[in-house]
N, C-alpha and C. Protein backbone atom coordinates (compact mmCIF):
# COMPACT_ATOMS: atom_id res chain seq x y z
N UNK A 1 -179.88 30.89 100.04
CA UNK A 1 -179.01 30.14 99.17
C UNK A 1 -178.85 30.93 97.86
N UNK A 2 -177.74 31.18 97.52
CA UNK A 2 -177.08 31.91 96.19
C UNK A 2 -177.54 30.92 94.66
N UNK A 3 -177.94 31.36 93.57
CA UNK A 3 -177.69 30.94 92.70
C UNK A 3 -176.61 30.69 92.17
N UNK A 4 -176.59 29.41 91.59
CA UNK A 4 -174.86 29.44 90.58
C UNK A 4 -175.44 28.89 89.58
N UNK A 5 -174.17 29.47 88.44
CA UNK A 5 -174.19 28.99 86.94
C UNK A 5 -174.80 27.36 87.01
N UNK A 6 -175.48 27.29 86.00
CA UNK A 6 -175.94 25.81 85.76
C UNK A 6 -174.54 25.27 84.92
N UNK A 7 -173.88 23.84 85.13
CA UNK A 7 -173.07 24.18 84.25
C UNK A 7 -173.47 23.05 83.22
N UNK A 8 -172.94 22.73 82.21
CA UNK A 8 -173.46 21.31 80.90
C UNK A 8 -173.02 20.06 81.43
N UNK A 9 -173.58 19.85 81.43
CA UNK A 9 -173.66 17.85 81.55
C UNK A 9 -172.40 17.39 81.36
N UNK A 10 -171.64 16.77 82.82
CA UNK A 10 -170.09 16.28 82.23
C UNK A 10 -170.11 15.42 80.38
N UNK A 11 -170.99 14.48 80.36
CA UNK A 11 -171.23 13.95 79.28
C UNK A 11 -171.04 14.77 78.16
N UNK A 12 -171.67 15.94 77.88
CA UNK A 12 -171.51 16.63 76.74
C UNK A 12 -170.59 16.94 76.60
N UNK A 13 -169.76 17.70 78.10
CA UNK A 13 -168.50 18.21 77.83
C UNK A 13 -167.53 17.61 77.38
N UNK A 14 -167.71 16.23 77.89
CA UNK A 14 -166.47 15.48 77.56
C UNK A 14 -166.83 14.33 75.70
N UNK A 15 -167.74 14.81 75.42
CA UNK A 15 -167.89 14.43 73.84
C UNK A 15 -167.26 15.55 73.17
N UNK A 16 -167.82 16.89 73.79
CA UNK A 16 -167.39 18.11 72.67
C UNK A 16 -165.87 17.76 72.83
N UNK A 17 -165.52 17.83 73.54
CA UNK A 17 -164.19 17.48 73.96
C UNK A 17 -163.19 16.87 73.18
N UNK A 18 -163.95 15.48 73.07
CA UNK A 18 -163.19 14.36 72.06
C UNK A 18 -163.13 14.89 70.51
N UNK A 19 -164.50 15.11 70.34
CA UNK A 19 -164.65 15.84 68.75
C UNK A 19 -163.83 16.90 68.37
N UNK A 20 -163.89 18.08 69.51
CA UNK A 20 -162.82 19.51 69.43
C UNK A 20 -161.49 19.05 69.08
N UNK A 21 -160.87 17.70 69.96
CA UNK A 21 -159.44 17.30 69.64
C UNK A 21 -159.29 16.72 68.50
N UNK A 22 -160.04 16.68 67.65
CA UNK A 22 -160.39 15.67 66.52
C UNK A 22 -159.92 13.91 66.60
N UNK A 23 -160.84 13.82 67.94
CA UNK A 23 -160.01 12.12 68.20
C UNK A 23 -161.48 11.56 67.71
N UNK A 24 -160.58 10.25 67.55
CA UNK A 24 -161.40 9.41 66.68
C UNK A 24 -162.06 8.69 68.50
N UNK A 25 -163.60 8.02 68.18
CA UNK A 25 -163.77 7.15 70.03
C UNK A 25 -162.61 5.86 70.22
N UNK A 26 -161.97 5.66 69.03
CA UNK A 26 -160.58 4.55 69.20
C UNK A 26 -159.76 5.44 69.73
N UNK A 27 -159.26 6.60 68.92
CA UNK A 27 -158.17 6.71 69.37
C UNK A 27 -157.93 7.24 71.17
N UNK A 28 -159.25 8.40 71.21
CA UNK A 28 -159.38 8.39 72.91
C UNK A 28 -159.19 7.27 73.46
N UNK A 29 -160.31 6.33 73.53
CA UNK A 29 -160.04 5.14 74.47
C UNK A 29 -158.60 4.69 74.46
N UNK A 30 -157.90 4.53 73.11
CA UNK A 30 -156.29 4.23 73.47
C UNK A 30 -155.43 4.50 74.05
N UNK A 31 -155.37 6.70 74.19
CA UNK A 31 -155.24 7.19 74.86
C UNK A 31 -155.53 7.10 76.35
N UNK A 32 -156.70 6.71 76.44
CA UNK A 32 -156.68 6.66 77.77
C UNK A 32 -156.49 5.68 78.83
N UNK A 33 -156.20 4.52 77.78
CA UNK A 33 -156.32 2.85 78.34
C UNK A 33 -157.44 2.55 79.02
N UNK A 34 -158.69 2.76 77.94
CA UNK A 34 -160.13 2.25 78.56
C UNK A 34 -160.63 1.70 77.03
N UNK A 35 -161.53 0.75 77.57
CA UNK A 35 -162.38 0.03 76.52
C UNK A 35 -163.13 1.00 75.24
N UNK A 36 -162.19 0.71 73.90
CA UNK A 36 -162.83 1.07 72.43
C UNK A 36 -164.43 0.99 72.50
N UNK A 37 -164.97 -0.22 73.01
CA UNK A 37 -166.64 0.19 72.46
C UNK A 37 -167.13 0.41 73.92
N UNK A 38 -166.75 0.81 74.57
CA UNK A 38 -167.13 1.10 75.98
C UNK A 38 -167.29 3.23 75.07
N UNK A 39 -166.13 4.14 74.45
CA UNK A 39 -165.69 4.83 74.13
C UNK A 39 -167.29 4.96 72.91
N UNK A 40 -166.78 3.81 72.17
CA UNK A 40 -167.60 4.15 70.66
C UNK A 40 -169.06 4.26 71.33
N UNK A 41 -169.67 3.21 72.08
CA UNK A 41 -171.18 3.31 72.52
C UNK A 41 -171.23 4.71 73.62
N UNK A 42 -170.50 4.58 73.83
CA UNK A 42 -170.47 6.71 74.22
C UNK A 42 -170.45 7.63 73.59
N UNK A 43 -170.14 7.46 72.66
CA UNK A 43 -169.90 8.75 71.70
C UNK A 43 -171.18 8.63 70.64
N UNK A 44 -171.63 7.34 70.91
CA UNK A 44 -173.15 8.13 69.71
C UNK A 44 -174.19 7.59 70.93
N UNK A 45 -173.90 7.85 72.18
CA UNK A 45 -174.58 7.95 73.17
C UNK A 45 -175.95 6.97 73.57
N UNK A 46 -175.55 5.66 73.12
CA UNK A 46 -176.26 4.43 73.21
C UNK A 46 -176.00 4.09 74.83
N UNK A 47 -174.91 4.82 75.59
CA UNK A 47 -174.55 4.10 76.80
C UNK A 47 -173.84 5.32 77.89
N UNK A 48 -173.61 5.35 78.97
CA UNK A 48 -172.77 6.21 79.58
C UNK A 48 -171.27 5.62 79.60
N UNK A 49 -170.78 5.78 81.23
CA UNK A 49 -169.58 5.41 81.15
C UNK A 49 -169.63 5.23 82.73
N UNK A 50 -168.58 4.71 83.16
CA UNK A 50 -167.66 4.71 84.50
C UNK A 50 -167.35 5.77 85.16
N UNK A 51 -167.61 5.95 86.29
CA UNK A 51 -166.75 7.19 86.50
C UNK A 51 -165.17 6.76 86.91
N UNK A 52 -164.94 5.69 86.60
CA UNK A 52 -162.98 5.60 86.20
C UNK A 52 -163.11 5.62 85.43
N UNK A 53 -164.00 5.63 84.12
CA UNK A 53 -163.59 5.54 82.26
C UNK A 53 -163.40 7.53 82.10
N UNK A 54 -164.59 8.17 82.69
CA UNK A 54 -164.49 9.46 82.70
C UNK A 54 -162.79 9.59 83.76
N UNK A 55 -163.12 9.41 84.41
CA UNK A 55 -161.46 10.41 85.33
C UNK A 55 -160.49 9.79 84.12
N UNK A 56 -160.46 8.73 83.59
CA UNK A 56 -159.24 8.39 82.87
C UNK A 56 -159.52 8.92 81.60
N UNK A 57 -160.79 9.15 80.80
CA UNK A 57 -160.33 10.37 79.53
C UNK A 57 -159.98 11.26 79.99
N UNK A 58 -160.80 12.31 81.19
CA UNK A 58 -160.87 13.50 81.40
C UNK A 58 -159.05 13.77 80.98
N UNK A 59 -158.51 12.46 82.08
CA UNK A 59 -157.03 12.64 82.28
C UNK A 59 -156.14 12.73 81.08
N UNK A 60 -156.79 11.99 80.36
CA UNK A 60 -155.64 12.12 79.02
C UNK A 60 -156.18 13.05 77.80
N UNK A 61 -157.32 13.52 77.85
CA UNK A 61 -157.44 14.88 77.07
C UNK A 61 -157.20 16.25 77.78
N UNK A 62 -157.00 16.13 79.12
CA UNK A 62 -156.08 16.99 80.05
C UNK A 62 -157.47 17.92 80.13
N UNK A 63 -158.50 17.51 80.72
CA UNK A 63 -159.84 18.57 80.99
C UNK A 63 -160.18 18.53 82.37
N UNK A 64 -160.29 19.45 82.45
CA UNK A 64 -160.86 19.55 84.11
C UNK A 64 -162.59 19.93 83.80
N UNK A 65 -163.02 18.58 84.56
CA UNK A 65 -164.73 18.68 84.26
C UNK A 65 -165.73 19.48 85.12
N UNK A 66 -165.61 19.88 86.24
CA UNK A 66 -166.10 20.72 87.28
C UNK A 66 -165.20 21.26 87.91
N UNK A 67 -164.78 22.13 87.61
CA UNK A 67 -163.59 23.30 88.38
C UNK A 67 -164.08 24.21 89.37
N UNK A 68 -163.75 24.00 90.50
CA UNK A 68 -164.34 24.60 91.46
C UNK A 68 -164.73 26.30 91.30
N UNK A 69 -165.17 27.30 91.21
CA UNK A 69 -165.37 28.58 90.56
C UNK A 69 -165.61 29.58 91.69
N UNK A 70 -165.91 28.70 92.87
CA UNK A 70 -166.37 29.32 93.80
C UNK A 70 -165.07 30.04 94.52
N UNK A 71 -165.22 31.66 95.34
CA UNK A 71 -163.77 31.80 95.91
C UNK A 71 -163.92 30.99 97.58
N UNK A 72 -162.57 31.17 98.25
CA UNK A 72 -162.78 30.66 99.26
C UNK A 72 -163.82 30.89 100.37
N UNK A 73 -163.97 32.15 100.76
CA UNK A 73 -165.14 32.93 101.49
C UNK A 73 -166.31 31.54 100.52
N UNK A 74 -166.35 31.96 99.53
CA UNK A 74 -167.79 30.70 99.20
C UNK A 74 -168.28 29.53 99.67
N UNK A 75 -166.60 28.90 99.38
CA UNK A 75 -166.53 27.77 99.78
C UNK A 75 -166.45 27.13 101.56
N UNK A 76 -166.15 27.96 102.58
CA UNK A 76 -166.32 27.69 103.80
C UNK A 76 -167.82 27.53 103.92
């Protein structure tokens, strides 16, 4: 079995994320039509999330959270 890159915690990525865009945890969640303190208790990391609250930020800060890296030969 091959080593691969470790990669960062969807979680982190998708905080640096929010912060990099300079969104406020309101204005994401608005953006994304998911719950404000669902957003805010995520962002100072009192709580996780959904994985429909994640696919629906990912979607509206336009991030792809695990991108496949591998080529095809890998992937068979």
């Amino acid at each position: 079995m091959s080593k691969t890159k470790k990669r960062p915690p969807i979680s982190r990525t998708l905080r640096e994320t929010i912060r990099k865009q300079g969104l406020t945890a309101y204005a994401a969640a608005k953006r994304a039509g998911v719950s404000v303190d669902a957003v805010q208790r995520f962002m100072n990391a009192e709580r996780g999330l959904t994985l429909a609250t994640v696919d629906k930020l990912a979607d509206a800060l336009e991030l792809t959270l695990c991108p496949d890296t591998r080529s095809k030969d890998e992937r068979a």
